[in-house]
C-alpha atoms as a PDB file:
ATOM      1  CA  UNK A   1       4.766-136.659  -7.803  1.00  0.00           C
ATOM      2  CA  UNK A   2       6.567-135.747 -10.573  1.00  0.00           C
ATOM      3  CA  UNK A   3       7.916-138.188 -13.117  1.00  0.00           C
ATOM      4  CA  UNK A   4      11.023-138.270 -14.267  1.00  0.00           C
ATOM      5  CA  UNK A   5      12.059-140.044 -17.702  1.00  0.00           C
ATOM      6  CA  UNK A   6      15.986-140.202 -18.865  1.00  0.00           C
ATOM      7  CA  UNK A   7      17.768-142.619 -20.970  1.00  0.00           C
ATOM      8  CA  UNK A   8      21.298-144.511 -19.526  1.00  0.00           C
ATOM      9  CA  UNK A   9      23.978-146.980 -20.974  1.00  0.00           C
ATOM     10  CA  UNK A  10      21.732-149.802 -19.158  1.00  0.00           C
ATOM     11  CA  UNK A  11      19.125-149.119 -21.579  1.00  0.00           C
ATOM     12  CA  UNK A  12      21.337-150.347 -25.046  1.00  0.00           C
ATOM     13  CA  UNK A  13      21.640-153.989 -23.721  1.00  0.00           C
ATOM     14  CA  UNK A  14      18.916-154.771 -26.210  1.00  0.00           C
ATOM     15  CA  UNK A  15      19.779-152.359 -29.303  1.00  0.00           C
ATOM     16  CA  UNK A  16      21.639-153.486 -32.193  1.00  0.00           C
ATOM     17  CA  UNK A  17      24.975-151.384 -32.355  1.00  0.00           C
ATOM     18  CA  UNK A  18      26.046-149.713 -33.881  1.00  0.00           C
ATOM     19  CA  UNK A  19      23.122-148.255 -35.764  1.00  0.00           C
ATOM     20  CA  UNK A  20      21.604-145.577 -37.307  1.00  0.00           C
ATOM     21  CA  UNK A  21      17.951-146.572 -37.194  1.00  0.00           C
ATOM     22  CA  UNK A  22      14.859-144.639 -36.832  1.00  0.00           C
ATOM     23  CA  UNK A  23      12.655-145.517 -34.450  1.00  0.00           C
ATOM     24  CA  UNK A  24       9.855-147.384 -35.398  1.00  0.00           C
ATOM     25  CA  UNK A  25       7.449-149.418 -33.371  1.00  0.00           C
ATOM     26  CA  UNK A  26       4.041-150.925 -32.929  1.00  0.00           C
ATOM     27  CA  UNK A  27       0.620-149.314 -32.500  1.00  0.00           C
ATOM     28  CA  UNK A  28      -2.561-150.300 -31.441  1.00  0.00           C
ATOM     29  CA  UNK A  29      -4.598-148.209 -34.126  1.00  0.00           C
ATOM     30  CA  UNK A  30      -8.170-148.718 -34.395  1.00  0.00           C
ATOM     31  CA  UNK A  31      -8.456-152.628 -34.168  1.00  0.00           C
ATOM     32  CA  UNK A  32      -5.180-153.344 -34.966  1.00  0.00           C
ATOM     33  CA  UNK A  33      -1.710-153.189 -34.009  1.00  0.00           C
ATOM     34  CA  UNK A  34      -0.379-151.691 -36.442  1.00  0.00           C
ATOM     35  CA  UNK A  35       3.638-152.507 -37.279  1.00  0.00           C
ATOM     36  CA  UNK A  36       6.559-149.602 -38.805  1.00  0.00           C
ATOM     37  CA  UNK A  37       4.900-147.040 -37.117  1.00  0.00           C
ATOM     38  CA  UNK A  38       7.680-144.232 -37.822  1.00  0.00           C
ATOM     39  CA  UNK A  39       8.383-141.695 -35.078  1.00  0.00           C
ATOM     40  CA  UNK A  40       9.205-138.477 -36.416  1.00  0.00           C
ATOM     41  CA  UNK A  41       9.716-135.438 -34.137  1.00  0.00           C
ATOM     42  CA  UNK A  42      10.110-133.815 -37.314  1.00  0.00           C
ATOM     43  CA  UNK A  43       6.560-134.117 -38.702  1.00  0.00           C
ATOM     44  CA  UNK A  44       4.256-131.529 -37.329  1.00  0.00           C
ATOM     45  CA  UNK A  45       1.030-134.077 -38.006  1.00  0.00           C
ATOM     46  CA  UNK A  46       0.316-137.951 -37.580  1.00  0.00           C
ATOM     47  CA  UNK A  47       0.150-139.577 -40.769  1.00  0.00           C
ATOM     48  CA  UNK A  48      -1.511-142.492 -42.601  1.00  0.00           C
ATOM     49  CA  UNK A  49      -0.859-143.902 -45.469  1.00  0.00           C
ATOM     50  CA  UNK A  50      -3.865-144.945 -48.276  1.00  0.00           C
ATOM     51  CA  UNK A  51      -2.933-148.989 -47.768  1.00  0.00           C
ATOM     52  CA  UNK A  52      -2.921-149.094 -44.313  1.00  0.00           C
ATOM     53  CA  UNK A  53      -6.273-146.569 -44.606  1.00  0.00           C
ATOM     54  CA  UNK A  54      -7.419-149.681 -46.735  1.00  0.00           C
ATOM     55  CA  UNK A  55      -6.558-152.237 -44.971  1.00  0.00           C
ATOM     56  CA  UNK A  56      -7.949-150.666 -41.807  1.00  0.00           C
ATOM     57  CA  UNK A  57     -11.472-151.419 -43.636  1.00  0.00           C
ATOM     58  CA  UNK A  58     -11.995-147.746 -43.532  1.00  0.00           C
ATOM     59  CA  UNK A  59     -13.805-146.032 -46.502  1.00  0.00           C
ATOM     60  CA  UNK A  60     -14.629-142.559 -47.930  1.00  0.00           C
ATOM     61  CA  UNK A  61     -17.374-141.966 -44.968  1.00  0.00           C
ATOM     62  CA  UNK A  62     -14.690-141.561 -42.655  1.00  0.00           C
ATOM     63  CA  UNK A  63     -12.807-139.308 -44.504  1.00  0.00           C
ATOM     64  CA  UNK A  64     -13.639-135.353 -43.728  1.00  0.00           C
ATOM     65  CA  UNK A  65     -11.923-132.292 -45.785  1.00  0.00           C
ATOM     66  CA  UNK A  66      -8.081-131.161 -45.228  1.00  0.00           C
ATOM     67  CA  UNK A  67      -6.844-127.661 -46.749  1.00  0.00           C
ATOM     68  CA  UNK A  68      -3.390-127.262 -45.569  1.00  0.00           C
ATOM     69  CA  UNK A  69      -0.704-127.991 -48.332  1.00  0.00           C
ATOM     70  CA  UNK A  70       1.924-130.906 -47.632  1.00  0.00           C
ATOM     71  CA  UNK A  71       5.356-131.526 -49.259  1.00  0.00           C
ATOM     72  CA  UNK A  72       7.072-134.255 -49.118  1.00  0.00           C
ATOM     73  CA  UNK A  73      10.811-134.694 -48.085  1.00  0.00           C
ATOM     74  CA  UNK A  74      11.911-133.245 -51.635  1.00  0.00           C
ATOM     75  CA  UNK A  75       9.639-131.179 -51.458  1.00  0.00           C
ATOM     76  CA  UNK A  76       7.399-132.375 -53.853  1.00  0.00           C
ATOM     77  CA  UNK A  77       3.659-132.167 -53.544  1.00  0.00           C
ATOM     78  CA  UNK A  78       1.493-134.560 -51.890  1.00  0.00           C
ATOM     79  CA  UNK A  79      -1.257-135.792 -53.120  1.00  0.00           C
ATOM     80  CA  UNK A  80      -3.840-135.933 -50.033  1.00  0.00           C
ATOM     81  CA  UNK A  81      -7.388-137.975 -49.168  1.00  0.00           C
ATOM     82  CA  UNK A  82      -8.144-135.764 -46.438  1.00  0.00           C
ATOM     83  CA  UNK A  83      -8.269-136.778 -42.729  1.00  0.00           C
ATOM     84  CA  UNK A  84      -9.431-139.309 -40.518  1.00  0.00           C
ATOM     85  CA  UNK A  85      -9.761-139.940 -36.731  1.00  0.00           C
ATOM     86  CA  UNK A  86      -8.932-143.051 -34.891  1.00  0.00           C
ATOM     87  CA  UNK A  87      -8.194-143.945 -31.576  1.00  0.00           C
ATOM     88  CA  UNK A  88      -4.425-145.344 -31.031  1.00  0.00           C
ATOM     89  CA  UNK A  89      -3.412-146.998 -27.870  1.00  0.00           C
ATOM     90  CA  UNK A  90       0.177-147.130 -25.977  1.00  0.00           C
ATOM     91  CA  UNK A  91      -0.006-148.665 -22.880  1.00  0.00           C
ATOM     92  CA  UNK A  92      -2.788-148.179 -20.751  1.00  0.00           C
ATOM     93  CA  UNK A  93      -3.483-144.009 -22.760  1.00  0.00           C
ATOM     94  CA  UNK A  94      -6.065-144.236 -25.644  1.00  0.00           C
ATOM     95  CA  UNK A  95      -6.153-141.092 -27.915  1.00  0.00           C
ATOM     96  CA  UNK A  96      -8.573-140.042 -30.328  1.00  0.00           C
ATOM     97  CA  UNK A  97      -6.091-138.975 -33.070  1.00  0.00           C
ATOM     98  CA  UNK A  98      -6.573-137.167 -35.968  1.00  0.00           C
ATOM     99  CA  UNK A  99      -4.087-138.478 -39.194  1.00  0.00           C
ATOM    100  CA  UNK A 100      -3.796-136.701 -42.360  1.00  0.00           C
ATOM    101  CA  UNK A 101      -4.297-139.535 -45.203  1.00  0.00           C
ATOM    102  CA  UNK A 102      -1.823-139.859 -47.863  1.00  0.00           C
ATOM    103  CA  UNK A 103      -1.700-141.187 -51.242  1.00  0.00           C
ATOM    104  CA  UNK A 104       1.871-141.879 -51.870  1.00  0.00           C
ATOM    105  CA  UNK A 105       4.729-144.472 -51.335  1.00  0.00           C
ATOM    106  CA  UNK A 106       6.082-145.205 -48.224  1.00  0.00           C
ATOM    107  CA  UNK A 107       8.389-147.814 -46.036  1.00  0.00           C
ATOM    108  CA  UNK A 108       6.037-147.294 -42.935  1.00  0.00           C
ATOM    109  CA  UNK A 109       2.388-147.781 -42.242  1.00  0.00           C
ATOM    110  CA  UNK A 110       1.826-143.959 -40.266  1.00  0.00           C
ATOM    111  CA  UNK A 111       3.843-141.427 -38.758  1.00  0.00           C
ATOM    112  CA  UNK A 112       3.690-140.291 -35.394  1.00  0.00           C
ATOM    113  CA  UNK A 113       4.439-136.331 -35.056  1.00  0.00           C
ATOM    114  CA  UNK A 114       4.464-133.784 -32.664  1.00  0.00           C
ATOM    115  CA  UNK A 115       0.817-133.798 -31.893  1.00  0.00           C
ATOM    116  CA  UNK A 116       0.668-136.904 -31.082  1.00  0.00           C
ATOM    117  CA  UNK A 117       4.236-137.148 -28.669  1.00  0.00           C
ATOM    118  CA  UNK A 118       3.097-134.001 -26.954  1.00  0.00           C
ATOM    119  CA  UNK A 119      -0.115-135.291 -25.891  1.00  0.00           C
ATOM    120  CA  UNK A 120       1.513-138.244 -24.861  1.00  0.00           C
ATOM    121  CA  UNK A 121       3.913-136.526 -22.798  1.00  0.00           C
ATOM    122  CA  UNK A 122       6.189-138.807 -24.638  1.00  0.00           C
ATOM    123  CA  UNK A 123      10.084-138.514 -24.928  1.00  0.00           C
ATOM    124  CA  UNK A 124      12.009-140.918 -27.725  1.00  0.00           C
ATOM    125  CA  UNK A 125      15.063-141.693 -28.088  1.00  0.00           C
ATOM    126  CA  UNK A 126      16.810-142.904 -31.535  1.00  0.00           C
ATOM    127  CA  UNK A 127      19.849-143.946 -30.314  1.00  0.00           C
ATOM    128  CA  UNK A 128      18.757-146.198 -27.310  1.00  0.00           C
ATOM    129  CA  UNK A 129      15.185-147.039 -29.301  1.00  0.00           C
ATOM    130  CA  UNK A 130      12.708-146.436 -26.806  1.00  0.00           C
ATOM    131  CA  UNK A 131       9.927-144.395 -26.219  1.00  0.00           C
ATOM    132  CA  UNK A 132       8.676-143.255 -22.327  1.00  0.00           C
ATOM    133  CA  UNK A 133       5.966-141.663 -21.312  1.00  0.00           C
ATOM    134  CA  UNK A 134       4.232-140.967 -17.812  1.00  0.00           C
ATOM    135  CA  UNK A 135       1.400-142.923 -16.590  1.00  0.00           C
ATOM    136  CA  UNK A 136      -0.683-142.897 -13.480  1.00  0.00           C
ATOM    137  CA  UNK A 137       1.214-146.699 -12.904  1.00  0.00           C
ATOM    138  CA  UNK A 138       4.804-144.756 -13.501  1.00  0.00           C
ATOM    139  CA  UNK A 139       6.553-144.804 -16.256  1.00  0.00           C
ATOM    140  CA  UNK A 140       6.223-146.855 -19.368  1.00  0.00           C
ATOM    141  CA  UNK A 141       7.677-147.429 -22.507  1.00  0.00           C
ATOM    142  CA  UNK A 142       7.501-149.164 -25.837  1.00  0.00           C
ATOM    143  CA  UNK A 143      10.834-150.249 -27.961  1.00  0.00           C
ATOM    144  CA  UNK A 144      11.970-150.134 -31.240  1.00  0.00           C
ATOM    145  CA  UNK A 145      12.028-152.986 -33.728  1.00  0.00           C
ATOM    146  CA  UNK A 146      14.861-153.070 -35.426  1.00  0.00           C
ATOM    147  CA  UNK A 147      13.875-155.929 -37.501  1.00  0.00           C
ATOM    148  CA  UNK A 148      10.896-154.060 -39.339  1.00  0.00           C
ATOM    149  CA  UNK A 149      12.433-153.846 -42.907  1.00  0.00           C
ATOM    150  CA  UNK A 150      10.482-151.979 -44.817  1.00  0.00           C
ATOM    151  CA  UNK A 151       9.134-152.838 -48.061  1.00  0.00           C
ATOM    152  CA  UNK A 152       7.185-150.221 -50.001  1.00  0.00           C
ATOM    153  CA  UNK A 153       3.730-150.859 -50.517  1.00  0.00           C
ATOM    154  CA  UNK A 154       3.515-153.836 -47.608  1.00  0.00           C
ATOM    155  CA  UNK A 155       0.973-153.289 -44.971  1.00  0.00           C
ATOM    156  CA  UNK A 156       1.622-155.284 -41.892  1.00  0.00           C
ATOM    157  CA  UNK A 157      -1.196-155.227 -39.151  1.00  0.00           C
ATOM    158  CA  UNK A 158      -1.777-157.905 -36.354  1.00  0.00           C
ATOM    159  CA  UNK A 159      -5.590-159.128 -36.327  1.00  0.00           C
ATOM    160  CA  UNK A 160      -7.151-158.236 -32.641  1.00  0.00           C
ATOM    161  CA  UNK A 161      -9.074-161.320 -32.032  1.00  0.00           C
ATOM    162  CA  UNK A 162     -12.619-161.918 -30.601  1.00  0.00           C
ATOM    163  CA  UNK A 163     -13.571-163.281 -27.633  1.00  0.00           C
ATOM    164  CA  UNK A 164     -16.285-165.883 -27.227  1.00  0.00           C
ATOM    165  CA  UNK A 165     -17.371-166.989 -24.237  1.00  0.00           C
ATOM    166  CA  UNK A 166     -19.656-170.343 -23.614  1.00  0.00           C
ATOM    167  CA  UNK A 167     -20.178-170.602 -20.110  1.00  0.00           C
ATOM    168  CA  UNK A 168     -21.291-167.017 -18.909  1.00  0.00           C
ATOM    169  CA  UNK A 169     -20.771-168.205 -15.201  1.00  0.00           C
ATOM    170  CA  UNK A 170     -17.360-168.785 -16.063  1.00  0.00           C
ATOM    171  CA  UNK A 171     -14.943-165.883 -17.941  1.00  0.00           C
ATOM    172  CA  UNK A 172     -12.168-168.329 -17.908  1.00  0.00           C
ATOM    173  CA  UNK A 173     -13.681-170.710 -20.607  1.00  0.00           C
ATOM    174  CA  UNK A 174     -13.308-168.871 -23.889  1.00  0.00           C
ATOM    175  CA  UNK A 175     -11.958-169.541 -27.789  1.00  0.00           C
ATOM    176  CA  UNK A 176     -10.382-166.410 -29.374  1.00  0.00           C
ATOM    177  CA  UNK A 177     -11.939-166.178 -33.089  1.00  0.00           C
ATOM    178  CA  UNK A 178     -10.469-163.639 -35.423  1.00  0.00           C
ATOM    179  CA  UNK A 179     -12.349-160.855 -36.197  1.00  0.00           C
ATOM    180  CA  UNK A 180     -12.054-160.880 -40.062  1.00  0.00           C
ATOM    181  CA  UNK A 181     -13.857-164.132 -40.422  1.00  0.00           C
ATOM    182  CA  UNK A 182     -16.989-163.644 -42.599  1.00  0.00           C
ATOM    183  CA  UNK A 183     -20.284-164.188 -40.760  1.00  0.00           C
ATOM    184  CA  UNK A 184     -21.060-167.965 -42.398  1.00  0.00           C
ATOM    185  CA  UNK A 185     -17.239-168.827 -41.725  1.00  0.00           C
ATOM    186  CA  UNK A 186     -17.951-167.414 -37.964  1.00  0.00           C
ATOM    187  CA  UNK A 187     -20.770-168.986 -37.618  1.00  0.00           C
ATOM    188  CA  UNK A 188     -19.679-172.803 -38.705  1.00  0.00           C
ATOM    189  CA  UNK A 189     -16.874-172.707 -37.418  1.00  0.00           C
ATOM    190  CA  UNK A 190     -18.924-171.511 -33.298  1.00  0.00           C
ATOM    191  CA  UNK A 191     -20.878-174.647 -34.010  1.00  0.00           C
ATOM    192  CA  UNK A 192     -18.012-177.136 -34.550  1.00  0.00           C
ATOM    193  CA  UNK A 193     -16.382-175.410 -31.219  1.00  0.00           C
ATOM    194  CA  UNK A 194     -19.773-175.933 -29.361  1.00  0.00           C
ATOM    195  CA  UNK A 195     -20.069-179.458 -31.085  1.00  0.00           C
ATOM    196  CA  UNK A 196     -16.824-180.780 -30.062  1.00  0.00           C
ATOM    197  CA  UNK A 197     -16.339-178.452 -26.623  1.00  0.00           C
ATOM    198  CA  UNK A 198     -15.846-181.679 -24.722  1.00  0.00           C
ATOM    199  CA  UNK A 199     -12.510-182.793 -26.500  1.00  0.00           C
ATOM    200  CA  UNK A 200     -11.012-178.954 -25.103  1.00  0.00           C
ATOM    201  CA  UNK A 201      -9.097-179.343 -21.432  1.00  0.00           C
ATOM    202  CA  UNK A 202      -9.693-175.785 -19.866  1.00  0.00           C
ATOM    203  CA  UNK A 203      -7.431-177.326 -16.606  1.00  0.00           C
ATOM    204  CA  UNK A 204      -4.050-179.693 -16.418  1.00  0.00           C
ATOM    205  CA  UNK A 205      -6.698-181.545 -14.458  1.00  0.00           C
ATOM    206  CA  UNK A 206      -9.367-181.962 -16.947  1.00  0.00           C
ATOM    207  CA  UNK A 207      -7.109-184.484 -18.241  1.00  0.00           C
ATOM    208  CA  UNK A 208      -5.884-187.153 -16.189  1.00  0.00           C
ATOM    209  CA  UNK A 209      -3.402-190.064 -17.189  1.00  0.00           C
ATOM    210  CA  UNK A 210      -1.832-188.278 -19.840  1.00  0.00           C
ATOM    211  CA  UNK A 211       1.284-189.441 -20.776  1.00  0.00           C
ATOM    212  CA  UNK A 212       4.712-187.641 -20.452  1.00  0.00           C
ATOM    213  CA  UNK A 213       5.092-189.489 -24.152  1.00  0.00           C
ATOM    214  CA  UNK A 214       2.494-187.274 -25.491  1.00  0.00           C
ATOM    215  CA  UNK A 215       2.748-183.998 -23.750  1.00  0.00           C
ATOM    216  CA  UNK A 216       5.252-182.885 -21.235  1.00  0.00           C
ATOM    217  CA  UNK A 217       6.828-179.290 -20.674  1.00  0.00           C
ATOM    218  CA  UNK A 218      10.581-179.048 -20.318  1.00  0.00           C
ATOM    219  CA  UNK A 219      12.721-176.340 -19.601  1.00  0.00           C
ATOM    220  CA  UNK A 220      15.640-175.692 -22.242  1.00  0.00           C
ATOM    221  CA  UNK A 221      18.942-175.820 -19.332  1.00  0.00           C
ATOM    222  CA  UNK A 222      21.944-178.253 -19.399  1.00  0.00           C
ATOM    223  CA  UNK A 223      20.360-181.109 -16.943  1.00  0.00           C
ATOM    224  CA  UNK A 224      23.767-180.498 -14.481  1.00  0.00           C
ATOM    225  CA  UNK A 225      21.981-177.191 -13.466  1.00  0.00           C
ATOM    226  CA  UNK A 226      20.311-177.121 -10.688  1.00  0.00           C
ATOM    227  CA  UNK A 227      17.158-174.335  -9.100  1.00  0.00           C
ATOM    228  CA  UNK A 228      18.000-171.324  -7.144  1.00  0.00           C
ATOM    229  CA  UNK A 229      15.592-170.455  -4.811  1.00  0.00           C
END
């Protein structure tokens, strides 16, 4: 069945107005989600930037040979470090993408062209800052941050932490690590979790007799208010 993807009134309930804003949102790029991640039908190739390439861990291995010429929006010359390939993630879609890497100043982390939106099958729109796209689920979309305020030469990325499981038998018991420890800060810091794994409550009801002084959860209403079923 064919999918359908429009834009109403109903969709600027969240959007700061009036605006002019571009839209820029978060990826999942390599490892990382990746934040000011400029979409620009304009550009006619996805784009990185050396300090997120940096920051990315990535290094002159992963760097192969681009010829074409780029200008910049003055048309001055760029100064290139070839191209790269990475897989970026939006929703459930995973893309092998090729970026052009850049040595230059910028307010985002990467652009997102044409390339890119076309094999995404993806449709943006500025003014109500969104961006759709088809999926075998339906239709999905990621928004706009209009609270990214750019500052040149600031990288922001989100560390995709690790999983580590203690009790194969049971996927529910886990700690989430980060992934940029080193490997003798990883590897003290498993033992104290595996040392001390009996003060952790997995359950409510691996704790018993707790009291409300201590811990309790509480909903943020006026106390007159009562459920509606």
């Amino acid at each position: 069945m064919e999918q359908v993807i429009s834009f109403s009134g109903s969709d600027l309930k969240d959007v700061q107005l009036p605006h002019n804003d571009p839209l820029v949102i978060t990826l999942r790029i390599g490892n990382y989600d990746v934040q000011r991640v400029l979409i620009d039908q304009g550009s006619f190739a996805e784009v990185m930037y050396q300090d997120l390439y940096t920051k990315l861990g990535l290094g002159e291995a992963e760097l192969s040979s681009f010829t074409s010429p780029i200008v910049g929006f003055s048309r001055e010359p760029i100064v290139l470090l070839e191209k790269t390939i990475l897989p970026v993630l939006a929703g459930p879609i995973n893309l092998q993408t090729e970026f052009i890497v850049v040595k230059t100043s910028s307010p985002y982390n990467a652009i997102m062209g044409r390339d890119w939106l076309y094999r995404m099958r993806a449709i943006p729109s500025t003014l109500h800052q969104k961006l759709r796209f088809p999926t075998k689920d339906g239709i999905m979309e990621l928004n706009g941050d209009q609270s990214q305020e750019p500052e040149d030469g600031e990288v922001v990325m989100t560390e995709q932490p690790e999983k580590v499981f203690f009790d194969p038998s049971n996927p529910k018991i886990f700690f989430l690590v980060g992934s940029n420890l080193s490997a003798i800060d990883r590897k003290q810091l498993l033992q104290l979790l595996i040392n001390n794994r009996d003060v952790f409550a997995w359950l409510v009801y691996d704790a018993p007799g707790v009291s409300p002084d201590l811990a309790c959860h509480s909903l943020n209403i006026e106390p007159e208010q009562k459920p509606v079923a």
